[in-house]
C-alpha atoms as a PDB file:
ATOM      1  CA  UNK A   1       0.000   0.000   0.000  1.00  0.00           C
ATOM      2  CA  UNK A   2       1.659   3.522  -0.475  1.00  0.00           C
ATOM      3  CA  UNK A   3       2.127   6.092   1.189  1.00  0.00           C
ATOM      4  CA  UNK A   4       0.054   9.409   2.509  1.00  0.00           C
ATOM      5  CA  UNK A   5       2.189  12.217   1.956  1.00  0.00           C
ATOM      6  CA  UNK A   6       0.482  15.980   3.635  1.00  0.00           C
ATOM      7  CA  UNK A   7       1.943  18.998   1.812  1.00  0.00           C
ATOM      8  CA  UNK A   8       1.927  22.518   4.048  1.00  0.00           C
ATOM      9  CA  UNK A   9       3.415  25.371   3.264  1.00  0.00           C
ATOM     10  CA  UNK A  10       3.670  27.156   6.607  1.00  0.00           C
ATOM     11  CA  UNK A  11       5.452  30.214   7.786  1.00  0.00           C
ATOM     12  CA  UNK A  12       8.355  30.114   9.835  1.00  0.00           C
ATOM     13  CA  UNK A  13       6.667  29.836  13.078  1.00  0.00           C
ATOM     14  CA  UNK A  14       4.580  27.218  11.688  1.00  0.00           C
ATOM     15  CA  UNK A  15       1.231  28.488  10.682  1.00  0.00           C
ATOM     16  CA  UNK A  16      -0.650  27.201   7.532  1.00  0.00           C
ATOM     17  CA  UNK A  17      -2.954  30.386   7.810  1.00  0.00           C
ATOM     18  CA  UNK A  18      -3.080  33.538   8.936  1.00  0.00           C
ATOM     19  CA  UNK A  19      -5.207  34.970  11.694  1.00  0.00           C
ATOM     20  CA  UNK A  20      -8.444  35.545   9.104  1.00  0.00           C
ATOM     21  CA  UNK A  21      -8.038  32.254   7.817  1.00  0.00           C
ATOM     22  CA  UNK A  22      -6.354  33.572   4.551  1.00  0.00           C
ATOM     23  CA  UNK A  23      -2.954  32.232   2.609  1.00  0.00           C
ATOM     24  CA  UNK A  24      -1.903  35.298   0.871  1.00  0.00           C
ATOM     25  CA  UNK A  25       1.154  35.906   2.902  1.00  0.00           C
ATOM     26  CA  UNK A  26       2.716  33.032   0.363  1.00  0.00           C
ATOM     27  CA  UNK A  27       0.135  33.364  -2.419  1.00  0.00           C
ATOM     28  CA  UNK A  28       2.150  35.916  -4.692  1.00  0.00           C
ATOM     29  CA  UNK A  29       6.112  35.479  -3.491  1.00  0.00           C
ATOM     30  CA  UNK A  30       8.456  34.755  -5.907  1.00  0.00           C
ATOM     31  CA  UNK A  31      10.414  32.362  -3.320  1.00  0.00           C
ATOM     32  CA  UNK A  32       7.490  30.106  -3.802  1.00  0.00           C
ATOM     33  CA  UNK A  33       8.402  28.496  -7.132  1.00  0.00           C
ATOM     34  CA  UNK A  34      12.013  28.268  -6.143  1.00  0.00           C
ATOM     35  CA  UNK A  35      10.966  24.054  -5.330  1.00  0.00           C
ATOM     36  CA  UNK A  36       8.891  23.894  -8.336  1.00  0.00           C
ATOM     37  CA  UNK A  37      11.594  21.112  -9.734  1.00  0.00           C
ATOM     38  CA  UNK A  38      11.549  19.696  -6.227  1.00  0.00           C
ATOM     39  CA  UNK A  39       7.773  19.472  -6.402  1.00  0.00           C
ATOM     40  CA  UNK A  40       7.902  17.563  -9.962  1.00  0.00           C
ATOM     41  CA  UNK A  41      10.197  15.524  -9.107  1.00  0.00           C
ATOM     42  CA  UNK A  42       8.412  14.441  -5.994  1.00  0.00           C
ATOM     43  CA  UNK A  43       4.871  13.698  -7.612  1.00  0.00           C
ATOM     44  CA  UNK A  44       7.069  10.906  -9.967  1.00  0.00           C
ATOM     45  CA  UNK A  45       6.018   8.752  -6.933  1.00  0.00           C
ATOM     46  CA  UNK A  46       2.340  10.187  -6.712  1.00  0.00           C
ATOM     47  CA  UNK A  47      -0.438   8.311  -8.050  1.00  0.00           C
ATOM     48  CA  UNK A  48      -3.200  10.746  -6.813  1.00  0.00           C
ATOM     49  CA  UNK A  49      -4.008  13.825  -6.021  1.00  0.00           C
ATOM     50  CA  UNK A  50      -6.318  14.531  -2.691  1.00  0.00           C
ATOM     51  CA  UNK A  51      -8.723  17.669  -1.549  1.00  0.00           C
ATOM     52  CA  UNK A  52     -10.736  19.266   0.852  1.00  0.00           C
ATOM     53  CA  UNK A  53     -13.671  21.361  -1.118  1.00  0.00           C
ATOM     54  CA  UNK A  54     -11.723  24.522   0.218  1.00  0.00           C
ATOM     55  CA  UNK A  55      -8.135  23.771  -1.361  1.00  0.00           C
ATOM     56  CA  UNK A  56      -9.967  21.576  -4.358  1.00  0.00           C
ATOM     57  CA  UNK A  57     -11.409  25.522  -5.057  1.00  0.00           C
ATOM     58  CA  UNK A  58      -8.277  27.193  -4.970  1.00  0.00           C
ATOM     59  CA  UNK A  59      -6.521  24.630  -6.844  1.00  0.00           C
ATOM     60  CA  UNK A  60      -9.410  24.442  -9.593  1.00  0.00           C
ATOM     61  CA  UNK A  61      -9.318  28.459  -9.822  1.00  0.00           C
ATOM     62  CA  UNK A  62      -5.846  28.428 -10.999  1.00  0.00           C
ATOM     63  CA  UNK A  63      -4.089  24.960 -11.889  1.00  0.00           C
ATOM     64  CA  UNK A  64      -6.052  23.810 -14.802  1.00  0.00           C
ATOM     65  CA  UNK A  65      -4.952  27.277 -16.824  1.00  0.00           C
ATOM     66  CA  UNK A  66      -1.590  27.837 -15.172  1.00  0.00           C
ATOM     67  CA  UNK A  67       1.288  27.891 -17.724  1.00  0.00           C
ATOM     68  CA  UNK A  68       3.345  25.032 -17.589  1.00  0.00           C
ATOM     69  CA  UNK A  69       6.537  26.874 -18.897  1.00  0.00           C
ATOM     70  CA  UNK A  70       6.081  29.145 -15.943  1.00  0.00           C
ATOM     71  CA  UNK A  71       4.778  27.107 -13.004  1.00  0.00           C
ATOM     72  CA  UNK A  72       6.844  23.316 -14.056  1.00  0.00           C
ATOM     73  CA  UNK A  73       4.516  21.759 -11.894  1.00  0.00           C
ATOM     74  CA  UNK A  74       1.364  22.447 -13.799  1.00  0.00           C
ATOM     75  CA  UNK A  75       2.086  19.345 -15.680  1.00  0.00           C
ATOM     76  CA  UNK A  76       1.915  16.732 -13.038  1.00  0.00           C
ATOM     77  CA  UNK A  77      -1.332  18.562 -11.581  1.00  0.00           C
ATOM     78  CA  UNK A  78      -2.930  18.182 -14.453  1.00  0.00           C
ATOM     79  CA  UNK A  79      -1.958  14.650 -15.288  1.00  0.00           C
ATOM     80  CA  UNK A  80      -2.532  13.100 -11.877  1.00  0.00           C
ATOM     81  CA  UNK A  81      -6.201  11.669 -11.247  1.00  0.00           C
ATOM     82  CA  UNK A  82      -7.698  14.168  -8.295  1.00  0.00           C
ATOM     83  CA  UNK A  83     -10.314  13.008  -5.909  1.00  0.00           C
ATOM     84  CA  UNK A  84     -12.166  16.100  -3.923  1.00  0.00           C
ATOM     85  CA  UNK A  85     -13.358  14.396  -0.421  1.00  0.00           C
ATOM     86  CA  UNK A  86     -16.658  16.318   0.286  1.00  0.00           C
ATOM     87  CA  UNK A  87     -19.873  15.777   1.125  1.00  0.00           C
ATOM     88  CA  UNK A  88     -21.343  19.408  -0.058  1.00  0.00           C
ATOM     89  CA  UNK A  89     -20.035  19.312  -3.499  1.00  0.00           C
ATOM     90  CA  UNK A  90     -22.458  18.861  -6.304  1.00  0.00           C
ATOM     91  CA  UNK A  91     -19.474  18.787  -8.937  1.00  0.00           C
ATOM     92  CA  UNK A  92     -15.870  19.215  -8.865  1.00  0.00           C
ATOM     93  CA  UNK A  93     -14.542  20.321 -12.581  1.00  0.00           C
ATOM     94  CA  UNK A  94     -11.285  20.957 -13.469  1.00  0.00           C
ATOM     95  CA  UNK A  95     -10.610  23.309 -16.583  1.00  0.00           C
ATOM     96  CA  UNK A  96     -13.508  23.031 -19.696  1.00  0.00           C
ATOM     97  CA  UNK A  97     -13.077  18.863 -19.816  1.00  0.00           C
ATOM     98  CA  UNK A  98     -11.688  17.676 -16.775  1.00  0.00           C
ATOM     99  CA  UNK A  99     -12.759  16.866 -13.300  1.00  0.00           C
ATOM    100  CA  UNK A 100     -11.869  15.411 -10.013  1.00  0.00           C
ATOM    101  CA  UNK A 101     -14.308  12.632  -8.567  1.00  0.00           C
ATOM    102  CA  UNK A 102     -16.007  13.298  -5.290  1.00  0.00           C
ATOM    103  CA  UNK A 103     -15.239  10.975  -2.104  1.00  0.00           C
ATOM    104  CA  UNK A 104     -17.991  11.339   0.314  1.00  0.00           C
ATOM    105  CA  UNK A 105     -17.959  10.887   3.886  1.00  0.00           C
ATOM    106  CA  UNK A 106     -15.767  11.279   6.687  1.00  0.00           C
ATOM    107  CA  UNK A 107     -12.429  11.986   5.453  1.00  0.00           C
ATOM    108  CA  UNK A 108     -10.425   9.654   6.958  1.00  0.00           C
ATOM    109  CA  UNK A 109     -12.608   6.712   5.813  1.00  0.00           C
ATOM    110  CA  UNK A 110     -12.478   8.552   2.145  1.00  0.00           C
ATOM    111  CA  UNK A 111      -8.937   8.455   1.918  1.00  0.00           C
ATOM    112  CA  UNK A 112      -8.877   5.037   3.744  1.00  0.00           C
ATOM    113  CA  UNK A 113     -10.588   3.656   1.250  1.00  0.00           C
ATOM    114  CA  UNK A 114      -9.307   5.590  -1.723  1.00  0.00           C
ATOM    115  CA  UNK A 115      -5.826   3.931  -0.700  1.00  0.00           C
ATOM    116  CA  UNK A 116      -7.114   0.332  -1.278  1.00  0.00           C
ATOM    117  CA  UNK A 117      -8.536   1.614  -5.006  1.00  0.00           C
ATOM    118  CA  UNK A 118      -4.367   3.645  -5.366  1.00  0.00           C
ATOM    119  CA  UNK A 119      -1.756   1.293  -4.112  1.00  0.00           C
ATOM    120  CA  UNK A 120       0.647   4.252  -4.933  1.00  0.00           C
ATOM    121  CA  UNK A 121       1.470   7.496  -2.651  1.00  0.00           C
ATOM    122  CA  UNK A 122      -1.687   9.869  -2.353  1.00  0.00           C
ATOM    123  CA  UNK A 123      -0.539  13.570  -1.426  1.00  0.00           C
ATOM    124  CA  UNK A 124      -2.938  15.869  -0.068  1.00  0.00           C
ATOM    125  CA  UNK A 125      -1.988  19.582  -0.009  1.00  0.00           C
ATOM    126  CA  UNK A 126      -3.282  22.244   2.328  1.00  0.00           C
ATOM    127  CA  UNK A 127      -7.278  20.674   3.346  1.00  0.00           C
ATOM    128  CA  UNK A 128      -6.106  21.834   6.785  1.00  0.00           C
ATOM    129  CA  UNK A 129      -9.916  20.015   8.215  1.00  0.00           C
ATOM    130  CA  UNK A 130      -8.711  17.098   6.397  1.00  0.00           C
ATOM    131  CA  UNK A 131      -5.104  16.692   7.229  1.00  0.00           C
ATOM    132  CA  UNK A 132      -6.185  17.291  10.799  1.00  0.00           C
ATOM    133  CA  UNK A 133      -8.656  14.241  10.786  1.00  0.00           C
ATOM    134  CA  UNK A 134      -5.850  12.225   9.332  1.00  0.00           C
ATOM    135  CA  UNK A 135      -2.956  13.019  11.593  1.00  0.00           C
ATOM    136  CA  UNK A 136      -5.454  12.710  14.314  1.00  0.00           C
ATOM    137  CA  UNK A 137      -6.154   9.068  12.975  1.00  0.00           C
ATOM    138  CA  UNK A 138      -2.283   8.435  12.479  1.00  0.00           C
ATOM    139  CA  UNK A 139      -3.419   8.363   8.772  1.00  0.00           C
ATOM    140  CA  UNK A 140      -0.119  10.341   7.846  1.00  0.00           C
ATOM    141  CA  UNK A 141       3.371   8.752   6.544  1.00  0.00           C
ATOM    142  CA  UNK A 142       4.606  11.476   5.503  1.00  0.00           C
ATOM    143  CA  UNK A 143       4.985  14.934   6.252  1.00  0.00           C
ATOM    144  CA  UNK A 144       6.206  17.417   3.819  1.00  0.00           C
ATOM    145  CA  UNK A 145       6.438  21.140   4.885  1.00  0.00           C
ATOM    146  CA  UNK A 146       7.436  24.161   2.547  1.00  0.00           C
ATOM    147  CA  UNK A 147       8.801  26.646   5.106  1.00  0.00           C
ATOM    148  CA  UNK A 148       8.958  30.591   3.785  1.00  0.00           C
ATOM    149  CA  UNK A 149      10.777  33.090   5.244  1.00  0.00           C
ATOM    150  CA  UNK A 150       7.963  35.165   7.266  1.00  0.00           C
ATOM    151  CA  UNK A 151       6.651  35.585  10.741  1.00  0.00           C
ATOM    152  CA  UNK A 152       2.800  35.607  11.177  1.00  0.00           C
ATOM    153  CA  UNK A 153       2.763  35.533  15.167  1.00  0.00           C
ATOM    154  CA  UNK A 154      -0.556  33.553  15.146  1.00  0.00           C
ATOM    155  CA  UNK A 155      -2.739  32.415  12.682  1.00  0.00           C
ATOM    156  CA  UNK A 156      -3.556  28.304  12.147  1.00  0.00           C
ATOM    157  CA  UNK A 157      -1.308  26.180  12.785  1.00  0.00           C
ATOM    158  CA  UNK A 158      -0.568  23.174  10.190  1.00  0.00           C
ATOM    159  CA  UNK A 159      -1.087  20.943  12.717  1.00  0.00           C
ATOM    160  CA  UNK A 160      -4.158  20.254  15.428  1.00  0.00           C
ATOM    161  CA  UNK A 161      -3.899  20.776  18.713  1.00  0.00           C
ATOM    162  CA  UNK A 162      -4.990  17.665  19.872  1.00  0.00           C
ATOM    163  CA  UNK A 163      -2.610  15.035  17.529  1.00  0.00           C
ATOM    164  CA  UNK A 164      -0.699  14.167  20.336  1.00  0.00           C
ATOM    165  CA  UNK A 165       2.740  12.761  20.565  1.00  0.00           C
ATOM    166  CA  UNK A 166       3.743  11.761  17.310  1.00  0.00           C
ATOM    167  CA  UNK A 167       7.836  10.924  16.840  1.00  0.00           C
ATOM    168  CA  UNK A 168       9.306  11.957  12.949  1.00  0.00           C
ATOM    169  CA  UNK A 169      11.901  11.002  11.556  1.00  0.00           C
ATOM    170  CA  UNK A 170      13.886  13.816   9.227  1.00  0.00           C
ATOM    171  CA  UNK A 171      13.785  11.919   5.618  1.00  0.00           C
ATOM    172  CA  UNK A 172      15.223  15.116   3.709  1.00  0.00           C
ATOM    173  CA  UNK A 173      16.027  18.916   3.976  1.00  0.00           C
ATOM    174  CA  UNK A 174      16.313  21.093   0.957  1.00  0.00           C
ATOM    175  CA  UNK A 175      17.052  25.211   1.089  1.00  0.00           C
ATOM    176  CA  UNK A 176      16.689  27.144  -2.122  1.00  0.00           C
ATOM    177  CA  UNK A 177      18.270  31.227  -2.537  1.00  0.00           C
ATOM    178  CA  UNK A 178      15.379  32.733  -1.764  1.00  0.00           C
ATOM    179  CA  UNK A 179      14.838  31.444   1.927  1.00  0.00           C
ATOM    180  CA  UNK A 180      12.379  28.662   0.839  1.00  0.00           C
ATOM    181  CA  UNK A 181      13.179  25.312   3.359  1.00  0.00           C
ATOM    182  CA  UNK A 182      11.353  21.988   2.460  1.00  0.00           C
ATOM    183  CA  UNK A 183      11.385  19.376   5.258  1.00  0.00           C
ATOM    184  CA  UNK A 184      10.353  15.930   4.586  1.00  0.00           C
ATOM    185  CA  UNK A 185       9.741  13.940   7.694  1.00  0.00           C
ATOM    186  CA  UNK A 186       8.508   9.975   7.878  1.00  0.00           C
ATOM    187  CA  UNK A 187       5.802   9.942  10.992  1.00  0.00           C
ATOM    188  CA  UNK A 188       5.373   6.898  12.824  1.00  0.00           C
ATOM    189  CA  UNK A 189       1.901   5.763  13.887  1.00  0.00           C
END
């Protein structure tokens, strides 16, 4: 069975939002696309692509039209099969004749039993109410977070605040010019 890999990208002092619940204190840095070859090169071992409705939005506003010369890792995105785990969508399209297919139901069992259909490595990015049910559930193998170079002070944090104790094990560390940092860390159950 592979893997689930959770994607953040968090600020410095480790918050995947800021206080109003917003992202654009990464959204429009250039330091952002400094991993964009690290990011390709890490969905070559992705078989699927996971959402909550919020991120599957944000990702579905942009990705489908973003310009692969410019953002490398437009390719992948588009290639990889997405799933959307939601129990309010109607739909999920992606671009004029694409879409992603709707899990419904709790999101752990979703992504439980989306694993048994993908015996590759699923990687869900951002879905903060998602990722939380899963590391809560010890549902997580792999933790991946993009750190950028700026204080918040308080916002969300990536992770919940009930996980618990849950030992990592440093599996890689990457820095890039502009300040970007991407730790990947193997979580034990």
């Amino acid at each position: 069975m592979g893997k689930v890999i959770v994607e953040q990208i968090v600020s410095i002092d480790g918050y995947a939002e800021d206080a109003d619940g917003g992202i654009g204190f990464f959204e429009n840095a250039d330091w952002i696309h400094e991993a964009d070859l690290d990011q390709v090169q890490m969905l070559s071992d992705v078989s699927a692509i996971v959402f909550g409705a919020k991120t599957y939005r944000m990702f579905a506003d942009y990705w489908p039209q973003a310009d692969p010369v410019a953002a490398p890792v437009a390719t992948p995105i588009r290639e990889k099969p997405k799933f959307v785990v939601s129990s309010k969508l109607a739909s999920a399209p992606w671009g004029a004749e694409d879409s992603a297919e709707i899990l419904r139901g709790e999101g752990v069992a979703a992504v439980r039993g989306l694993r048994k259909r993908f015996p590759g490595n699923l990687i869900i990015w951002g879905s903060l109410t998602l990722t939380d049910a899963l590391l809560r559930a010890g549902e997580v193998d792999v933790l991946r977070l993009r750190v950028i170079p700026v204080l918040l002070g308080r916002g969300r944090s990536f992770a919940p605040p009930d996980v618990g104790l849950r030992i990592a094990s440093l599996a890689t560390a990457r820095s890039f010019a502009g300040g970007l940092v991407v730790l990947q860390y193997d979580l034990t159950p």
